[in-house]
PDB file of N, CA and C in Angstrom:
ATOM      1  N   UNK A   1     173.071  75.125 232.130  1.00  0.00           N
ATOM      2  CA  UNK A   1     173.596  76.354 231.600  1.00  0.00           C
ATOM      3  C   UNK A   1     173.730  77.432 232.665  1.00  0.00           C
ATOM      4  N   UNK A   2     173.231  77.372 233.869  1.00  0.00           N
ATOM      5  CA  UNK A   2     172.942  78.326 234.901  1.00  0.00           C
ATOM      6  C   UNK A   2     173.812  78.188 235.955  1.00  0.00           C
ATOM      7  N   UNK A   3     174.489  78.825 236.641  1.00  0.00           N
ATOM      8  CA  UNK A   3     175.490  78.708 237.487  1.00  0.00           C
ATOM      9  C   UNK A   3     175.919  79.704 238.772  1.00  0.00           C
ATOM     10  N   UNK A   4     175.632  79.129 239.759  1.00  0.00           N
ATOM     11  CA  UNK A   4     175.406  79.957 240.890  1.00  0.00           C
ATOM     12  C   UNK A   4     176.599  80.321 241.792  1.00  0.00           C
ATOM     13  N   UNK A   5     177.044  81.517 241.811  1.00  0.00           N
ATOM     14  CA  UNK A   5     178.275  81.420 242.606  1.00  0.00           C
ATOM     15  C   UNK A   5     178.635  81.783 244.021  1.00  0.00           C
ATOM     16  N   UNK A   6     178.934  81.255 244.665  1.00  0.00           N
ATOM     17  CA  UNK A   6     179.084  81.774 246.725  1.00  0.00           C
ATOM     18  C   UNK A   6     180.417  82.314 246.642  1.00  0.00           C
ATOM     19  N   UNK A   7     180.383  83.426 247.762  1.00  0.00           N
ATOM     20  CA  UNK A   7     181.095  83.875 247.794  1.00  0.00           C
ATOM     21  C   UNK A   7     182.198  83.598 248.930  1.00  0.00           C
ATOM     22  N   UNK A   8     181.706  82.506 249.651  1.00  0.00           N
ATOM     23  CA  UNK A   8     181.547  81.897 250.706  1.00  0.00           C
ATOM     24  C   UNK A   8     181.669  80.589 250.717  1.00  0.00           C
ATOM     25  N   UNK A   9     182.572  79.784 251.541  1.00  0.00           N
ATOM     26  CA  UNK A   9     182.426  78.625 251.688  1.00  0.00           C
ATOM     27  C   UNK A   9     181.358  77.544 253.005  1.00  0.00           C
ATOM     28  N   UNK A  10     181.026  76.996 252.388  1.00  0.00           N
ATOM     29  CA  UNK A  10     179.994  76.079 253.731  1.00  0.00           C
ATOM     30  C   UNK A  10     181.088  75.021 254.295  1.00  0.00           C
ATOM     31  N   UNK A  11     180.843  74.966 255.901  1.00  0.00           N
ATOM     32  CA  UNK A  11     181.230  73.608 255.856  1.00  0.00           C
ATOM     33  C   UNK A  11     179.723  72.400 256.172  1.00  0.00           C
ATOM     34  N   UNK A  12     180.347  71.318 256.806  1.00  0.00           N
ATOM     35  CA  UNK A  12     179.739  69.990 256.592  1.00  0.00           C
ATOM     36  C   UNK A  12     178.181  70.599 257.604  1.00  0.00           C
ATOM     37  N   UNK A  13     178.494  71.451 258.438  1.00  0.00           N
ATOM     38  CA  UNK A  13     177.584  71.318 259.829  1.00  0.00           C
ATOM     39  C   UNK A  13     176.775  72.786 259.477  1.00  0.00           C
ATOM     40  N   UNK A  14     177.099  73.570 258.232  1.00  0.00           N
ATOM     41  CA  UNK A  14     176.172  74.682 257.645  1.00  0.00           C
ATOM     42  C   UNK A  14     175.649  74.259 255.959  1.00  0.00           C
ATOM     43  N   UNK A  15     174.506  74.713 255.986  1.00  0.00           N
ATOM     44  CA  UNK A  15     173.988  74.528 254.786  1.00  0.00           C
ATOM     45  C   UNK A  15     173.617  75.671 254.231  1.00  0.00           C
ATOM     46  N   UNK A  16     173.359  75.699 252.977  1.00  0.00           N
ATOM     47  CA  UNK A  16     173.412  76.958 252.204  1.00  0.00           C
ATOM     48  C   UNK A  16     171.443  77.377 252.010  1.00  0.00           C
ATOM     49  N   UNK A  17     171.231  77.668 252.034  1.00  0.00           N
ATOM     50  CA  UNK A  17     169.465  78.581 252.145  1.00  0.00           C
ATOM     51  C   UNK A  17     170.103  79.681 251.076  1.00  0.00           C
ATOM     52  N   UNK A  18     168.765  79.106 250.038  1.00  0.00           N
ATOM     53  CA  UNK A  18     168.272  80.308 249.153  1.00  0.00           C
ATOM     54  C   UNK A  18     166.934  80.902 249.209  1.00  0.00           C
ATOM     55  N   UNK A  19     167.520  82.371 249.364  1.00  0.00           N
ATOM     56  CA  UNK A  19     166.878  83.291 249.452  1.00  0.00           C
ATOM     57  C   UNK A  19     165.523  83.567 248.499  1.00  0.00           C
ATOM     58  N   UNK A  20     164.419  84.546 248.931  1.00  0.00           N
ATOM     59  CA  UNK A  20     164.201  84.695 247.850  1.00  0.00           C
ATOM     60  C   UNK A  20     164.107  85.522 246.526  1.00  0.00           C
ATOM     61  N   UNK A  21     165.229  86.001 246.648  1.00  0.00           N
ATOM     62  CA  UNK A  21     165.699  86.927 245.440  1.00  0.00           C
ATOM     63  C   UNK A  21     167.172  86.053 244.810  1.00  0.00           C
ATOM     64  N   UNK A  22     167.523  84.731 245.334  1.00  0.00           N
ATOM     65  CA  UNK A  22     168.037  83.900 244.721  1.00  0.00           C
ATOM     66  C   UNK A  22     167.357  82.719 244.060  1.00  0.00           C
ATOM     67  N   UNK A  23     166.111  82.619 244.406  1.00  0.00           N
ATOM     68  CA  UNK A  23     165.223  81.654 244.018  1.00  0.00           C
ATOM     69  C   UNK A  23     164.626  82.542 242.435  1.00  0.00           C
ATOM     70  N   UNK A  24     164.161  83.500 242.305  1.00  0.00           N
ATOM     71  CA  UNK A  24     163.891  84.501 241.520  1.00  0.00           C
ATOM     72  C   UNK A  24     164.921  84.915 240.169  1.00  0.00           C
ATOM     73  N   UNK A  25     165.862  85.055 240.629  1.00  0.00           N
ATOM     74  CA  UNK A  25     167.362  85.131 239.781  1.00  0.00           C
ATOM     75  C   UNK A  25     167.126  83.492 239.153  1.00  0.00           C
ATOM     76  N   UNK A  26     167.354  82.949 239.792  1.00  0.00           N
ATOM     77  CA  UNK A  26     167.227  81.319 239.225  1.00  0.00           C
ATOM     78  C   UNK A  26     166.158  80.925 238.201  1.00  0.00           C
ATOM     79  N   UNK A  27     164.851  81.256 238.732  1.00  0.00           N
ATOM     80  CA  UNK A  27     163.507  81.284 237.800  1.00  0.00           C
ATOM     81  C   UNK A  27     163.889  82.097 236.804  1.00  0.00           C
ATOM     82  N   UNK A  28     164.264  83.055 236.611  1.00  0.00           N
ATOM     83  CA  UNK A  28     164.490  84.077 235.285  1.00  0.00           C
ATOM     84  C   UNK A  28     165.329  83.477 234.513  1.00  0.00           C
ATOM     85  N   UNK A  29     166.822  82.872 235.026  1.00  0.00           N
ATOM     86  CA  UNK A  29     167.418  82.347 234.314  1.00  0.00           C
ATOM     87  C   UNK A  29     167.088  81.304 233.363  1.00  0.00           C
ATOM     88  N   UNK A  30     166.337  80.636 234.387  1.00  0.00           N
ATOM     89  CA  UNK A  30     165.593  79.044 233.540  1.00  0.00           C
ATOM     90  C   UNK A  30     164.818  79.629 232.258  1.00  0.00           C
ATOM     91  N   UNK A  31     164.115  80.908 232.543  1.00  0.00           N
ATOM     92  CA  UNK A  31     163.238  81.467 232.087  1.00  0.00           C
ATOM     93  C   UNK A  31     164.140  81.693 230.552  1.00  0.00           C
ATOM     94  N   UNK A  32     164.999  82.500 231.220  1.00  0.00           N
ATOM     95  CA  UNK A  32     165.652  83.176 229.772  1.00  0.00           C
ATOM     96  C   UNK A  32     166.548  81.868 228.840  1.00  0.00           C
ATOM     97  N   UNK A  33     167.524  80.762 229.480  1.00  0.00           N
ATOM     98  CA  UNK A  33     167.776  79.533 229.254  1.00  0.00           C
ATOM     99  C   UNK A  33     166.398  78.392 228.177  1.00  0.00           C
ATOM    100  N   UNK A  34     165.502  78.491 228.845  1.00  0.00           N
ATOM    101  CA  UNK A  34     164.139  78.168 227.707  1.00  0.00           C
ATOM    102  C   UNK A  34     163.981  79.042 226.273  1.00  0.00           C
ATOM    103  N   UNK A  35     163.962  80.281 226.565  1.00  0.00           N
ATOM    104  CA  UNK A  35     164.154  81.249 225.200  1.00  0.00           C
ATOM    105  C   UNK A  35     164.523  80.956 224.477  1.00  0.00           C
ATOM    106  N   UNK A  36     166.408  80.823 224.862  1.00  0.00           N
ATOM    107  CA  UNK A  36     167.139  80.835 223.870  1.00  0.00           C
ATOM    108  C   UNK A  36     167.249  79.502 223.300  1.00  0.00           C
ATOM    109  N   UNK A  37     166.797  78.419 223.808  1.00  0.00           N
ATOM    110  CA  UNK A  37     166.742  77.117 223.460  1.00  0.00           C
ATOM    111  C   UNK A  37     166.461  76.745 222.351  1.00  0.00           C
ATOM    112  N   UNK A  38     164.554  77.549 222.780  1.00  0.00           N
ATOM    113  CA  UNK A  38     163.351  77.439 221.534  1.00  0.00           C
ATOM    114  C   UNK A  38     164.084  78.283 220.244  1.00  0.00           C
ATOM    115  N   UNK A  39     164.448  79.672 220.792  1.00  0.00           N
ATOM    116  CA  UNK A  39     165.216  80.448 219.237  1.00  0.00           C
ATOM    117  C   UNK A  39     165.904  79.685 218.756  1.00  0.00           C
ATOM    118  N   UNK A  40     167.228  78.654 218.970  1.00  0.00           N
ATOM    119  CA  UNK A  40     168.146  77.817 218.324  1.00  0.00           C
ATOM    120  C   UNK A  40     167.297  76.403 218.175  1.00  0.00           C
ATOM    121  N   UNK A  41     165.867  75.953 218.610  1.00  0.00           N
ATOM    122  CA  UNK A  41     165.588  74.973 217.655  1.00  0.00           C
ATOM    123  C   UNK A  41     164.700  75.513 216.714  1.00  0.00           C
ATOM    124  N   UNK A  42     164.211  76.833 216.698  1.00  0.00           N
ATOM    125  CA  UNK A  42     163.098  77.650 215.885  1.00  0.00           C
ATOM    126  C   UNK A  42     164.276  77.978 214.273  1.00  0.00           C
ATOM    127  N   UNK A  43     165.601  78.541 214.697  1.00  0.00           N
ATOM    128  CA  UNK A  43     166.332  78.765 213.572  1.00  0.00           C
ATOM    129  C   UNK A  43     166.993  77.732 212.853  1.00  0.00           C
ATOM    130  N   UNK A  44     167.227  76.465 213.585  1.00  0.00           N
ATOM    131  CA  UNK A  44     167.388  75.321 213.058  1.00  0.00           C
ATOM    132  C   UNK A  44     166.892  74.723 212.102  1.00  0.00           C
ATOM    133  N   UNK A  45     165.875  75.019 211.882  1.00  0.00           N
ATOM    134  CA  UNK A  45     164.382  74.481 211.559  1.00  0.00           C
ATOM    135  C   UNK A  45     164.774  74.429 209.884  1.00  0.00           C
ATOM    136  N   UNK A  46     163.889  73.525 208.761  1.00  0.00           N
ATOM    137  CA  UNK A  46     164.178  73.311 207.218  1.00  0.00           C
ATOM    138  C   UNK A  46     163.985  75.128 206.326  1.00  0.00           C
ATOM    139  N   UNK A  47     162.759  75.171 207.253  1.00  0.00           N
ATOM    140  CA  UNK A  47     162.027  76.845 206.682  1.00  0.00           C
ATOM    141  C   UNK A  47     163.712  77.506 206.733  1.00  0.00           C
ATOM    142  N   UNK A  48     163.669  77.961 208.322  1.00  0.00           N
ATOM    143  CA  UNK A  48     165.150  78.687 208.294  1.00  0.00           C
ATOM    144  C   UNK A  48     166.413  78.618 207.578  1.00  0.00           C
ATOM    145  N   UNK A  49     166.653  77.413 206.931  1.00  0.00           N
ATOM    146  CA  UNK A  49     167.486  76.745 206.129  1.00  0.00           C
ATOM    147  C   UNK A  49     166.968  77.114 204.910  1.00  0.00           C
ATOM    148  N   UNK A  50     165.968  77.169 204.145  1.00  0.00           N
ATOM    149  CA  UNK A  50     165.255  77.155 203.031  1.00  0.00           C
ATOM    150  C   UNK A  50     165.860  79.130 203.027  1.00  0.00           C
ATOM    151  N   UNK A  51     165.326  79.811 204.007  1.00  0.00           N
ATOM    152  CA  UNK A  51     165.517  81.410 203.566  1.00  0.00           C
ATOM    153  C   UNK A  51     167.025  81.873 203.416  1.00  0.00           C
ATOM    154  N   UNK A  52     167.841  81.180 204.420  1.00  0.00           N
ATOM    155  CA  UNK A  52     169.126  81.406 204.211  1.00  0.00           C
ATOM    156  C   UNK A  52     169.559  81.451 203.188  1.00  0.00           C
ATOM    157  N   UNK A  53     169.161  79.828 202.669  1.00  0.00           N
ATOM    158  CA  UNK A  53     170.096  79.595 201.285  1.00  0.00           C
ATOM    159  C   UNK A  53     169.395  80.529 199.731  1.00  0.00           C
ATOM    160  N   UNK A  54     168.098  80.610 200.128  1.00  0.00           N
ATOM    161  CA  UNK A  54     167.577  81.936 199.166  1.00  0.00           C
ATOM    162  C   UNK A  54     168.332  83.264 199.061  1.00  0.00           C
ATOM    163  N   UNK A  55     168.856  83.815 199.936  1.00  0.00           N
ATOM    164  CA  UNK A  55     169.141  85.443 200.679  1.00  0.00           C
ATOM    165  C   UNK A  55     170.932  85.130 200.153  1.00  0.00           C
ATOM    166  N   UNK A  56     171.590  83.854 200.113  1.00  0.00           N
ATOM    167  CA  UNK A  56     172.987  83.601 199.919  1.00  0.00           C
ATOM    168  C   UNK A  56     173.073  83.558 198.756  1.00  0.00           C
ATOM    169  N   UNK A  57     171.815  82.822 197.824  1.00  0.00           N
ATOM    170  CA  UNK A  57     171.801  82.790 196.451  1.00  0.00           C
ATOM    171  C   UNK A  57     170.992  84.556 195.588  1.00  0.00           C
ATOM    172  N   UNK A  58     170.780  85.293 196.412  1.00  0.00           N
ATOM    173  CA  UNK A  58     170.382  86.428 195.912  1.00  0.00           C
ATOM    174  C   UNK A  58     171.830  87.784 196.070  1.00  0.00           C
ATOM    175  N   UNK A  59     172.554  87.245 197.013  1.00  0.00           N
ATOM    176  CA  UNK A  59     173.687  87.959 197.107  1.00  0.00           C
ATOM    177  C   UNK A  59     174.788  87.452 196.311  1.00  0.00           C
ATOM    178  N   UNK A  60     175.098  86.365 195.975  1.00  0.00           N
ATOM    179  CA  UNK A  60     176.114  85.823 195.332  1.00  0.00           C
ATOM    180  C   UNK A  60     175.545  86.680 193.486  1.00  0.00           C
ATOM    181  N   UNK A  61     174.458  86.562 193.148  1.00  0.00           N
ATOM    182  CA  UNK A  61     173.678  86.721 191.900  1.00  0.00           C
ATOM    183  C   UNK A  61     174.269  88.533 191.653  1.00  0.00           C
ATOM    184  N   UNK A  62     173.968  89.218 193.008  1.00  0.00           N
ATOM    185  CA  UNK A  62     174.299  90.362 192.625  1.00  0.00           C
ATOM    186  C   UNK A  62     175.737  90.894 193.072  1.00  0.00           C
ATOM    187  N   UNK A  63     176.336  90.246 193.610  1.00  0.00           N
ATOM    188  CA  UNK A  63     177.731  90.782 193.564  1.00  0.00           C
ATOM    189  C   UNK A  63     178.743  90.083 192.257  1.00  0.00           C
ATOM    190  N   UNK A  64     177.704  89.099 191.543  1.00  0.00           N
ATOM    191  CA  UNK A  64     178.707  88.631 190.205  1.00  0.00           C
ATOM    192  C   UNK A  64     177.843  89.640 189.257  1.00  0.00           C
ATOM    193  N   UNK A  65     177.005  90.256 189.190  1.00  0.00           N
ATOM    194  CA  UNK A  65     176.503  91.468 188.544  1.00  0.00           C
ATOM    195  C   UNK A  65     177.203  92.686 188.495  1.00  0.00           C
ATOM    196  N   UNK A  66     177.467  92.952 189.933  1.00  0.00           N
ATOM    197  CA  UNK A  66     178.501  94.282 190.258  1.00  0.00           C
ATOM    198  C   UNK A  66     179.654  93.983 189.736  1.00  0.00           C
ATOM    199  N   UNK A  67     180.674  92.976 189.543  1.00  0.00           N
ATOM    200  CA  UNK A  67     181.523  92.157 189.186  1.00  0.00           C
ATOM    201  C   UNK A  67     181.768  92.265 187.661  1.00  0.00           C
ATOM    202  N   UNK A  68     180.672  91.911 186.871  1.00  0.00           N
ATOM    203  CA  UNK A  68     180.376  91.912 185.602  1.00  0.00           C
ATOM    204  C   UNK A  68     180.463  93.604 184.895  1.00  0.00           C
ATOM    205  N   UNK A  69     179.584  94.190 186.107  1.00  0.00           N
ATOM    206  CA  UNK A  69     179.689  95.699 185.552  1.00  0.00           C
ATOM    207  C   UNK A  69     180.408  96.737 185.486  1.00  0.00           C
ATOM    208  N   UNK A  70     181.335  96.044 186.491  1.00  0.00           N
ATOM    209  CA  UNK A  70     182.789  97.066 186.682  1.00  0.00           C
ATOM    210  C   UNK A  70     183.697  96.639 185.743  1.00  0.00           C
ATOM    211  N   UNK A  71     183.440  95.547 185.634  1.00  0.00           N
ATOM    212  CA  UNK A  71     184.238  94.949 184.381  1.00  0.00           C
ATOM    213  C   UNK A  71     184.246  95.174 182.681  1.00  0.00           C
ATOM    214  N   UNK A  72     182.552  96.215 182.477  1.00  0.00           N
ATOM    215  CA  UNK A  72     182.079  96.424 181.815  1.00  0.00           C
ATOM    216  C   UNK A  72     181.406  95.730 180.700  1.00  0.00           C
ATOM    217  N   UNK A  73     180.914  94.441 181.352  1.00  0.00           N
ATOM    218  CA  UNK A  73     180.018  93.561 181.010  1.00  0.00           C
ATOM    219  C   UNK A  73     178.733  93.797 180.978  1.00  0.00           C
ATOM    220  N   UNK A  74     178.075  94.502 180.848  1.00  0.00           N
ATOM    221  CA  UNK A  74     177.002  94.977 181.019  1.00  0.00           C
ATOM    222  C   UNK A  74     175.777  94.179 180.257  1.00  0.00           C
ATOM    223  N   UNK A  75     174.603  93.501 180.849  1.00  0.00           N
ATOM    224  CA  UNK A  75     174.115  92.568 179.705  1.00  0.00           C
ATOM    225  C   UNK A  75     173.399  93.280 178.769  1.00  0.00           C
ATOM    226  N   UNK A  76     172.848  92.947 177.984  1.00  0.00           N
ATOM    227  CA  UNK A  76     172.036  93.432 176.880  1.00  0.00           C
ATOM    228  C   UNK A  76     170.314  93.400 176.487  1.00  0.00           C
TER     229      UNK A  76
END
């Protein structure tokens, strides 16, 4: 996911040396790349699936309510 860009080309008889505030940039990335990993297998997850479909079935419930009441269905 991480991708390093030169601004600069090497040839065959130079090699590229990272620095260490390119070594650092790199560690953070990995760093932040791990994060977001764990968040998308943490939201993946049955639980996360389980609240969604609760929160979709509590909004659908009240916008056929609002629906009903503008309509002047009002229950009893």
């Amino acid at each position: 996911m991480t991708a390093m860009t030169v601004h600069h080309t090497f040839t065959a008889s130079r090699e590229a040396r990272a620095t260490g505030i390119d070594r650092a940039l790199l560690r953070a990335a990995s760093t932040l790349d791990s994060f977001v990993v764990a968040r998308i297998e943490r939201r993946s997850g049955a639980e996360h699936r389980r609240a969604a479909s609760a929160q979709a079935a509590a909004l659908r419930a009240r916008r056929d309510a609002e629906a009903r009441g503008a309509m002047g269905l009002l229950p009893r």
